[in-house]
PDB file of N, CA and C in Angstrom:
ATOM      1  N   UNK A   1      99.957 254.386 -67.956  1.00  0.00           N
ATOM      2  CA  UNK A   1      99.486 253.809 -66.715  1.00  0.00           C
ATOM      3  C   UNK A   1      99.569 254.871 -65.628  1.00  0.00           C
ATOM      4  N   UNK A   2      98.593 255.141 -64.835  1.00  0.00           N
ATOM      5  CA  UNK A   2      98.397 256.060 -63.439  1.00  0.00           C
ATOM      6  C   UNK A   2      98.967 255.542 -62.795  1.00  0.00           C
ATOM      7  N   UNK A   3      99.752 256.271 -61.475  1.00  0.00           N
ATOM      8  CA  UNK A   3      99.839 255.674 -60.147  1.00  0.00           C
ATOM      9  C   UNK A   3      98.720 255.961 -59.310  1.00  0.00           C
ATOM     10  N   UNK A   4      98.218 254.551 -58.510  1.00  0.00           N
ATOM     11  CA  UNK A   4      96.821 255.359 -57.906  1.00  0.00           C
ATOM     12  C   UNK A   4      97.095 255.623 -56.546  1.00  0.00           C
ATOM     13  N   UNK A   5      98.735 255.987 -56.250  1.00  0.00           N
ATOM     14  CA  UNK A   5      98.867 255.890 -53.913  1.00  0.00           C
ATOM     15  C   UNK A   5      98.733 257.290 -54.431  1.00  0.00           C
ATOM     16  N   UNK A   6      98.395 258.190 -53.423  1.00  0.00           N
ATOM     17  CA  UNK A   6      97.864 259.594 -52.931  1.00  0.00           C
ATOM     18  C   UNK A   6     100.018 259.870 -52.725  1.00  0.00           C
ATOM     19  N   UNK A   7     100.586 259.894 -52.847  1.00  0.00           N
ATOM     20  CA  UNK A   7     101.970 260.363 -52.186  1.00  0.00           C
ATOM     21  C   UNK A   7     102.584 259.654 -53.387  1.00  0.00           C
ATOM     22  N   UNK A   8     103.847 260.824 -53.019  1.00  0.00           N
ATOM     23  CA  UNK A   8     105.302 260.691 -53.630  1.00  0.00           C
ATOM     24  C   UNK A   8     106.710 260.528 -53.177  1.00  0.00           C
ATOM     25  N   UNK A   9     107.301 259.843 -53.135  1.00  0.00           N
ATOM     26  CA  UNK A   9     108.486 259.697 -52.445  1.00  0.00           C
ATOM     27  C   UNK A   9     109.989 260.508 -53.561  1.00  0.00           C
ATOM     28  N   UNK A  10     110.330 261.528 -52.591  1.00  0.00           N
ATOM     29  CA  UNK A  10     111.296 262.082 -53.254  1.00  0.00           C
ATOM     30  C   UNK A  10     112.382 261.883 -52.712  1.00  0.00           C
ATOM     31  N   UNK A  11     113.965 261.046 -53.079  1.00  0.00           N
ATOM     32  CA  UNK A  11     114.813 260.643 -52.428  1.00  0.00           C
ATOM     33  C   UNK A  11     115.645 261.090 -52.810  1.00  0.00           C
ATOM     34  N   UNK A  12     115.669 262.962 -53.554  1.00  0.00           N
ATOM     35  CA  UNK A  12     117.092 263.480 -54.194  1.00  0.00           C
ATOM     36  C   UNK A  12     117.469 264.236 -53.045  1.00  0.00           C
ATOM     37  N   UNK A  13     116.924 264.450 -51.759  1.00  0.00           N
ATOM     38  CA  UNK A  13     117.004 265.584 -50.914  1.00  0.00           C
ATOM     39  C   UNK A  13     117.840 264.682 -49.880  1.00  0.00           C
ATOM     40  N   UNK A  14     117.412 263.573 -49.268  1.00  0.00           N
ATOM     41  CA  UNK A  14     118.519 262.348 -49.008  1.00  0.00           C
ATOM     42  C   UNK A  14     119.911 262.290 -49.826  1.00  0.00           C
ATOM     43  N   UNK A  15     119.740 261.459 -50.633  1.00  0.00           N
ATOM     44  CA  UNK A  15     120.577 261.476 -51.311  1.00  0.00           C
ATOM     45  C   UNK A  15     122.379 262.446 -51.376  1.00  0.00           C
ATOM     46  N   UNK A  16     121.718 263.205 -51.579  1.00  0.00           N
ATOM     47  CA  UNK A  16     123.057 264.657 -51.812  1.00  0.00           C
ATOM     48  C   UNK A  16     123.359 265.252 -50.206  1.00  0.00           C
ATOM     49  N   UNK A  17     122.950 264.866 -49.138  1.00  0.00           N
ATOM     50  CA  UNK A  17     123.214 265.269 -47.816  1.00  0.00           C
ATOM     51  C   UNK A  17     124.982 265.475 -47.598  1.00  0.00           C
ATOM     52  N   UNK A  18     125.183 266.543 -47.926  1.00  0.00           N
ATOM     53  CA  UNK A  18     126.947 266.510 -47.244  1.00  0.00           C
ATOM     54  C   UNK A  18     127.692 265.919 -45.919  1.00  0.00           C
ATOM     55  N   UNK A  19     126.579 265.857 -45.076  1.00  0.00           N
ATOM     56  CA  UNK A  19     126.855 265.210 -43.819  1.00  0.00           C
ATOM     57  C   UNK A  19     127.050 263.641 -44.038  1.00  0.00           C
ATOM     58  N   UNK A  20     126.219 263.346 -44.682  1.00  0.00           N
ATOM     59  CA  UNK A  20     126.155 261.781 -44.649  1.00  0.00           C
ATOM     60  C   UNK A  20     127.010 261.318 -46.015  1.00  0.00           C
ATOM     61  N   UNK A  21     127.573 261.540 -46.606  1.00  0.00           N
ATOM     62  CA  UNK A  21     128.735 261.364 -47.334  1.00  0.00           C
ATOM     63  C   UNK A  21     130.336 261.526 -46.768  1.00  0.00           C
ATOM     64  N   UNK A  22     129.819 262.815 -45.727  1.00  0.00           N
ATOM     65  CA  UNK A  22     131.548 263.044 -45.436  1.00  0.00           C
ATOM     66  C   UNK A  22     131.856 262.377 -43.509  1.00  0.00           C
ATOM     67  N   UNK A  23     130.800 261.635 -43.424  1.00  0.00           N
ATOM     68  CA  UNK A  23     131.345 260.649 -41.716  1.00  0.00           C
ATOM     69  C   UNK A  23     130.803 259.787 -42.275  1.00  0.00           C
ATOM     70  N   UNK A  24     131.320 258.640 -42.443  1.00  0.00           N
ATOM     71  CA  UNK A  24     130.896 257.219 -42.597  1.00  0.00           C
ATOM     72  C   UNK A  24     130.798 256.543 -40.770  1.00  0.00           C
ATOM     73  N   UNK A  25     129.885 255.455 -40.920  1.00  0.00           N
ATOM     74  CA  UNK A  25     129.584 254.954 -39.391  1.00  0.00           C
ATOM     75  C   UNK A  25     130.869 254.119 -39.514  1.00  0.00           C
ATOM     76  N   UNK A  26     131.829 253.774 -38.192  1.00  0.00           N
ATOM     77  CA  UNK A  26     132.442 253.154 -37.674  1.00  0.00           C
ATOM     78  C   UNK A  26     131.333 251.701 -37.399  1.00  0.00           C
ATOM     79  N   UNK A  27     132.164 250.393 -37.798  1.00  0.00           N
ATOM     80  CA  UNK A  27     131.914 249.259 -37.958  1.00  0.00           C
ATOM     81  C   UNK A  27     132.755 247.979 -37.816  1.00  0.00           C
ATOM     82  N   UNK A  28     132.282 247.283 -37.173  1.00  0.00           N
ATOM     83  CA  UNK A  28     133.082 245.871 -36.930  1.00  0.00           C
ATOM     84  C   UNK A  28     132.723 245.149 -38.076  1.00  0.00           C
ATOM     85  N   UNK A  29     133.629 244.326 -38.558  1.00  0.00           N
ATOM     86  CA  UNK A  29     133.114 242.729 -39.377  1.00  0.00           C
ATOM     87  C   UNK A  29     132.752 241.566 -38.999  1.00  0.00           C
ATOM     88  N   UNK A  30     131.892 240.953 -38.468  1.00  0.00           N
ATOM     89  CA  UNK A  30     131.781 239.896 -37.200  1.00  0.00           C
ATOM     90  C   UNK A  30     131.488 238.827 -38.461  1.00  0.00           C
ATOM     91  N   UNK A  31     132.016 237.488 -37.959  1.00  0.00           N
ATOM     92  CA  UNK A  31     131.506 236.426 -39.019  1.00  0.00           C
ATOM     93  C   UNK A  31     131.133 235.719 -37.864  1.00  0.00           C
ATOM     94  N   UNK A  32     130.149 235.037 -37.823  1.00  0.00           N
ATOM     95  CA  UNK A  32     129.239 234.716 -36.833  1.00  0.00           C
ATOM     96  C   UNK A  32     129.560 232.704 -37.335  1.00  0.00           C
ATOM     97  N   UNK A  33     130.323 232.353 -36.432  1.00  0.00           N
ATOM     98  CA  UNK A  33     130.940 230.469 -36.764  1.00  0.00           C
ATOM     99  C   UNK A  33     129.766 230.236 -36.511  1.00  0.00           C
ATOM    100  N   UNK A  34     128.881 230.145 -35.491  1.00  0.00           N
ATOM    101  CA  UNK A  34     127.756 229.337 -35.096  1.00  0.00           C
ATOM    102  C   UNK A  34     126.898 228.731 -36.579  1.00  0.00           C
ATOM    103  N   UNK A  35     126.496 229.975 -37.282  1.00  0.00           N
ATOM    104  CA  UNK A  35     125.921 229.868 -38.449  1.00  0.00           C
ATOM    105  C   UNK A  35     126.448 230.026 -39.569  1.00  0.00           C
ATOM    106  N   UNK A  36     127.466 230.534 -39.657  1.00  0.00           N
ATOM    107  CA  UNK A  36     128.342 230.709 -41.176  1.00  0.00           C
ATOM    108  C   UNK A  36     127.498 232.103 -41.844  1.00  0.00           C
ATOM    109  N   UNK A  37     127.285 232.937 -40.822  1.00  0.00           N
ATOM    110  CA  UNK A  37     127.282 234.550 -41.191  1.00  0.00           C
ATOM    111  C   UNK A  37     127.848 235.731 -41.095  1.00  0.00           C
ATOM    112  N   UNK A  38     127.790 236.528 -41.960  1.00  0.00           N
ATOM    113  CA  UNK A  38     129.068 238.018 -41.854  1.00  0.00           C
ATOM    114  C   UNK A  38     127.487 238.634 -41.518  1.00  0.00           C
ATOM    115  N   UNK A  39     128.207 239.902 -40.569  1.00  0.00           N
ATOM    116  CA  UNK A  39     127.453 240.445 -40.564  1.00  0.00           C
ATOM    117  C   UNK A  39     128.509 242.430 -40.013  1.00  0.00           C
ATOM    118  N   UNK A  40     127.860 243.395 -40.419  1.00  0.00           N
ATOM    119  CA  UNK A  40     128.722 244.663 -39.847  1.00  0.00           C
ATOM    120  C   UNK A  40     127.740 245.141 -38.520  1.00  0.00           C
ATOM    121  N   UNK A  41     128.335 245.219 -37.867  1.00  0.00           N
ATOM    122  CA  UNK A  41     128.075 245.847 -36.306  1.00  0.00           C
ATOM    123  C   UNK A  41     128.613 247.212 -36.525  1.00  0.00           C
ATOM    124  N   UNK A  42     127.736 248.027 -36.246  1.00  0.00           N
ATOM    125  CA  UNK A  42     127.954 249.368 -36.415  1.00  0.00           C
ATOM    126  C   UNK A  42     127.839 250.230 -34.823  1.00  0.00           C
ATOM    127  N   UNK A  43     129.088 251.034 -34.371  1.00  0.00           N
ATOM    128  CA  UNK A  43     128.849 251.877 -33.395  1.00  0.00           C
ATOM    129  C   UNK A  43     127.682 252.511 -32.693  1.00  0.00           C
ATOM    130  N   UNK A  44     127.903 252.398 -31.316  1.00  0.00           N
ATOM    131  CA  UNK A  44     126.719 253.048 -30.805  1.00  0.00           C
ATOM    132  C   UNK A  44     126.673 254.249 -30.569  1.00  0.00           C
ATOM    133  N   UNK A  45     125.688 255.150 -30.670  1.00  0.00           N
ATOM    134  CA  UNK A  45     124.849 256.732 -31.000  1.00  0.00           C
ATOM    135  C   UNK A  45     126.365 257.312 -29.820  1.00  0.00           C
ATOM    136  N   UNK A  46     126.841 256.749 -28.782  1.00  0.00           N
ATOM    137  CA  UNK A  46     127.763 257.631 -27.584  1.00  0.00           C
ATOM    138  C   UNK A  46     128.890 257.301 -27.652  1.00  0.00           C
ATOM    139  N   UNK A  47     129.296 256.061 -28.540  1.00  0.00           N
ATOM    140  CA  UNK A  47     130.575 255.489 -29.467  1.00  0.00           C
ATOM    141  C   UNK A  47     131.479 254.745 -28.074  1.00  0.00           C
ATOM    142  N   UNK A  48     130.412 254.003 -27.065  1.00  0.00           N
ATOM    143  CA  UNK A  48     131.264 253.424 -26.076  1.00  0.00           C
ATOM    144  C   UNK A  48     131.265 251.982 -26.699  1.00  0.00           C
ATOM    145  N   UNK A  49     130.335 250.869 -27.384  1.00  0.00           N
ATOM    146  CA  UNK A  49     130.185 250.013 -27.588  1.00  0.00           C
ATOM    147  C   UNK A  49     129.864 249.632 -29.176  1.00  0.00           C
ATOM    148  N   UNK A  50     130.264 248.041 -29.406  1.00  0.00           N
ATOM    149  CA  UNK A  50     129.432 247.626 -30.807  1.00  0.00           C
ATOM    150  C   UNK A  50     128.033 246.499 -30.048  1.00  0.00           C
ATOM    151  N   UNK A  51     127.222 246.523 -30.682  1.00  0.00           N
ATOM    152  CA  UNK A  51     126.229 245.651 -30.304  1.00  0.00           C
ATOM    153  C   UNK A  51     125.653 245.195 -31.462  1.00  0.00           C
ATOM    154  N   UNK A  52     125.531 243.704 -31.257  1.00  0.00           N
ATOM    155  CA  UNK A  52     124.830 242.812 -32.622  1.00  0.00           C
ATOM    156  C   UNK A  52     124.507 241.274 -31.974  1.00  0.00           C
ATOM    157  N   UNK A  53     123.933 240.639 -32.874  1.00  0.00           N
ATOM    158  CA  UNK A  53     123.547 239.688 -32.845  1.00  0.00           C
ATOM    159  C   UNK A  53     123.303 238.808 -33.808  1.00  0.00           C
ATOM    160  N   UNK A  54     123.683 237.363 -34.165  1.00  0.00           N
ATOM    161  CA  UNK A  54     123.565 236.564 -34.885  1.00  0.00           C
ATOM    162  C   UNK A  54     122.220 236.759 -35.544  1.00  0.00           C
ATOM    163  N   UNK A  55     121.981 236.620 -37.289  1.00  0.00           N
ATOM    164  CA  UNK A  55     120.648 236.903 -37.701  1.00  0.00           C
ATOM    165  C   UNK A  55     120.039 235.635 -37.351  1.00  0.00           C
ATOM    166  N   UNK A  56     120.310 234.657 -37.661  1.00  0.00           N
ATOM    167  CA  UNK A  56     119.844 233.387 -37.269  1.00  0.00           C
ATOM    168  C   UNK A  56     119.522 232.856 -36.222  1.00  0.00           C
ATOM    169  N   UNK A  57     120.748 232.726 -35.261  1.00  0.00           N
ATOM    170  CA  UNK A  57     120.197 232.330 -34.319  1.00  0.00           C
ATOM    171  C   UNK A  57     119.750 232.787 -32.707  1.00  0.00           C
ATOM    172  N   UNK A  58     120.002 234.311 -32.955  1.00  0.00           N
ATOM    173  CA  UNK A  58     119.794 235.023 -32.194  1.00  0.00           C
ATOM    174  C   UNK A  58     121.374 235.487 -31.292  1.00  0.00           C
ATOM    175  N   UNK A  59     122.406 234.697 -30.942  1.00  0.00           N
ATOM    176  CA  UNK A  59     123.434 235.039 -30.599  1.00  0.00           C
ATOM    177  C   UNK A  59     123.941 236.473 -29.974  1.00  0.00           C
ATOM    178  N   UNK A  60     124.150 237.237 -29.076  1.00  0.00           N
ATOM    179  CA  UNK A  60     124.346 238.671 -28.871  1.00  0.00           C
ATOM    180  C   UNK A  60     125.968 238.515 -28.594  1.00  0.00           C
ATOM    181  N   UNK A  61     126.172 239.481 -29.166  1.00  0.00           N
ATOM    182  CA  UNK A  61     127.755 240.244 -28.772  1.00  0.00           C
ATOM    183  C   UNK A  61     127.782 241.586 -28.597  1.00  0.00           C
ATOM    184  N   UNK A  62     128.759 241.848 -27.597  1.00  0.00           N
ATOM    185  CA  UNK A  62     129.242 243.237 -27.408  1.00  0.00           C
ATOM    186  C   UNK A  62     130.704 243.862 -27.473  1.00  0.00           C
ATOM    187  N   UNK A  63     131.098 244.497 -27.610  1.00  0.00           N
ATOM    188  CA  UNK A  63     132.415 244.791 -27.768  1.00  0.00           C
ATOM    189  C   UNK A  63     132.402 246.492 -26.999  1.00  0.00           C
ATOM    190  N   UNK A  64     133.325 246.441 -26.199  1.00  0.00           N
ATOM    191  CA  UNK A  64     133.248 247.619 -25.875  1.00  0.00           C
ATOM    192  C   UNK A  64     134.802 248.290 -26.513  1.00  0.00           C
ATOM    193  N   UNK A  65     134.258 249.844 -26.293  1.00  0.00           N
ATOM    194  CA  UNK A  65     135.577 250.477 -26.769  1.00  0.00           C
ATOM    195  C   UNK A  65     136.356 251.327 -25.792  1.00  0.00           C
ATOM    196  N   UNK A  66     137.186 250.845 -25.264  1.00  0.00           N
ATOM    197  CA  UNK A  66     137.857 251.662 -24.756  1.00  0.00           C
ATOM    198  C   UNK A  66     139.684 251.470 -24.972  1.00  0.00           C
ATOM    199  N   UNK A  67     140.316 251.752 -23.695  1.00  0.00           N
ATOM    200  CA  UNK A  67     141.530 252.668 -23.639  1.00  0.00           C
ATOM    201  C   UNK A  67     142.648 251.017 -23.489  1.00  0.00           C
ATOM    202  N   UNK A  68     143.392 250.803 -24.279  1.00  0.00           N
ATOM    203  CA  UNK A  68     144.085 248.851 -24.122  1.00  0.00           C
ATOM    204  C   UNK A  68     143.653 248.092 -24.896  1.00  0.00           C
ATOM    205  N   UNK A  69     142.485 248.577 -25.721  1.00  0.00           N
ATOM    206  CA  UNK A  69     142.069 247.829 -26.510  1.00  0.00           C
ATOM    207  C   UNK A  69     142.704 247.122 -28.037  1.00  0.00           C
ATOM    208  N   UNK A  70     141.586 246.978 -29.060  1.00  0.00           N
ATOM    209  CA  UNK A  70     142.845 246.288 -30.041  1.00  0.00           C
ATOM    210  C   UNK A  70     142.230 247.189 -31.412  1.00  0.00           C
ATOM    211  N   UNK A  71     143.095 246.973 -32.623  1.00  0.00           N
ATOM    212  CA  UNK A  71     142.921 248.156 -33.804  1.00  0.00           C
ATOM    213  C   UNK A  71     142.134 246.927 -34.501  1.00  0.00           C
ATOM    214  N   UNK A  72     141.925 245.502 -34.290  1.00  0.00           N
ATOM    215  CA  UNK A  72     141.435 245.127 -35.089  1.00  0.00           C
ATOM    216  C   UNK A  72     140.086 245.230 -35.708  1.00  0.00           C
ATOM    217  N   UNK A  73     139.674 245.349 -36.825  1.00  0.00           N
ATOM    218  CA  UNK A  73     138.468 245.823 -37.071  1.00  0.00           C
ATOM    219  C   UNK A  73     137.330 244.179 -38.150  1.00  0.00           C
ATOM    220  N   UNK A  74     137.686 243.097 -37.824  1.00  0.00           N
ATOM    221  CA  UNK A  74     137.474 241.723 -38.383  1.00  0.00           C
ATOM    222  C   UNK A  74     137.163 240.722 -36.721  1.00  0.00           C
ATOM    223  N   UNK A  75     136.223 239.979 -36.922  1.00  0.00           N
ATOM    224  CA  UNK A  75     136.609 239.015 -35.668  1.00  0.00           C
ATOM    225  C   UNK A  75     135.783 238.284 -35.983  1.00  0.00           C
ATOM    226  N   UNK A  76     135.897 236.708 -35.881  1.00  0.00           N
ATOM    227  CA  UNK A  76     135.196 235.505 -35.526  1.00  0.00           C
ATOM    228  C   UNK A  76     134.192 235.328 -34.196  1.00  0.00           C
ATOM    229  N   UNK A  77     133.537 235.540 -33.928  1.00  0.00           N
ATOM    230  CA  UNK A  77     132.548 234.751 -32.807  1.00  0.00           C
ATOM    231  C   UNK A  77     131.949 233.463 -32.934  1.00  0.00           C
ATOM    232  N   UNK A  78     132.696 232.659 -32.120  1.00  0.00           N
ATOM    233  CA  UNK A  78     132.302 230.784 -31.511  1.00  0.00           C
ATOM    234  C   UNK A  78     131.355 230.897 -30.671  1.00  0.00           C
TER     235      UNK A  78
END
């Protein structure tokens, strides 16, 4: 059988990136009560905030990061 798309997708050059194996993204665990969803909130690009939102029902949260804050890395949102 031919493939008939004009292109090739090569994903070994991804893949093996040393950078992206050796920093993993910083991430919250949010379980979202409204709807009965987990979801990971991942750091922002300047690492001041988390930002997400319920998939369902649209819901937004923010979490900021700074200096008093808490080590927990799990949280419920009502």
């Amino acid at each position: 059988m031919t493939d008939p798309r004009d292109y090739k997708l090569d994903l070994s050059k991804n893949a093996s990136s040393p950078q992206l194996a050796s920093t993993p993204r910083p991430y919250l665990s949010v379980q979202f009560d409204c709807c009965k969803v987990y979801l990971r909130i991942y750091r922002s690009p300047d690492g001041r905030h988390y930002r997400g939102r319920c998939p369902r029902c649209g819901l937004a949260v923010n979490f900021v990061v700074g200096d008093g804050g808490t080590d927990a890395r799990t949280f419920v949102v009502r």
